[in-house]
Protein backbone atom coordinates (compact mmCIF):
# COMPACT_ATOMS: atom_id res chain seq x y z
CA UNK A 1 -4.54 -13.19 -38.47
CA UNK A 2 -2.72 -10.45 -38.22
CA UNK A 3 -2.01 -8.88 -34.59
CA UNK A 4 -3.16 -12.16 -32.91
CA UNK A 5 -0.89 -13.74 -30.60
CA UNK A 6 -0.65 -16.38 -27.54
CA UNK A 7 1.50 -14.08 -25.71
CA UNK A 8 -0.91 -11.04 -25.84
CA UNK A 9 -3.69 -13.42 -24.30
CA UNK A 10 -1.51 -14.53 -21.84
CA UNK A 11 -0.32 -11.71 -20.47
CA UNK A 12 -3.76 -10.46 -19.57
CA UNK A 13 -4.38 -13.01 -17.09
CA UNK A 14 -0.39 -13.28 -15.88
CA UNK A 15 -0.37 -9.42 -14.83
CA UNK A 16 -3.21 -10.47 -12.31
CA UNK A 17 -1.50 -13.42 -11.02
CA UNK A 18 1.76 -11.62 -10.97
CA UNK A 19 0.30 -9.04 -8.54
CA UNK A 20 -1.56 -11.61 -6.17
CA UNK A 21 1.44 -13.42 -5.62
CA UNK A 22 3.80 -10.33 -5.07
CA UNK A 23 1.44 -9.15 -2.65
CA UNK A 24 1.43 -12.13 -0.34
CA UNK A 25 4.92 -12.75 -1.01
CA UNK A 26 5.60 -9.09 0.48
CA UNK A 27 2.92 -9.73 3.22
CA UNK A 28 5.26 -13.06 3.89
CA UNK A 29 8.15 -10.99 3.76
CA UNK A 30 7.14 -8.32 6.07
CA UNK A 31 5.57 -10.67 8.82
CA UNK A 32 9.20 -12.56 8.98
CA UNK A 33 11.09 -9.32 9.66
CA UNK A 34 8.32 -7.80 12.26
CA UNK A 35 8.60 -11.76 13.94
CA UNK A 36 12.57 -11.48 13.56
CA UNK A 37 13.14 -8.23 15.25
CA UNK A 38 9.94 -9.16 17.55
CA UNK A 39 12.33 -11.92 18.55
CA UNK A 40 15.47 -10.19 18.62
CA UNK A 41 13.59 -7.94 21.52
CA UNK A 42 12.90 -10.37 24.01
């Protein structure tokens, strides 16, 4: 089997999950500094 390999299954369905969790982790990220500086303004 030549060619075949966990890894290349596997990394089909992590690149997905990979980018849905970046994105809400920068979302995250992003709504603690605009609540930080919000809160640095008052």
């Amino acid at each position: 089997m030549a060619g075949h390999s966990k890894w290349a299954n596997v990394k089909h369905g992590k690149g997905v999950i990979d980018a849905k969790h970046g994105k809400f982790f920068s979302a995250w990220g992003h709504d603690i500094t605009r609540a930080t500086k919000w809160r640095a303004a008052i």
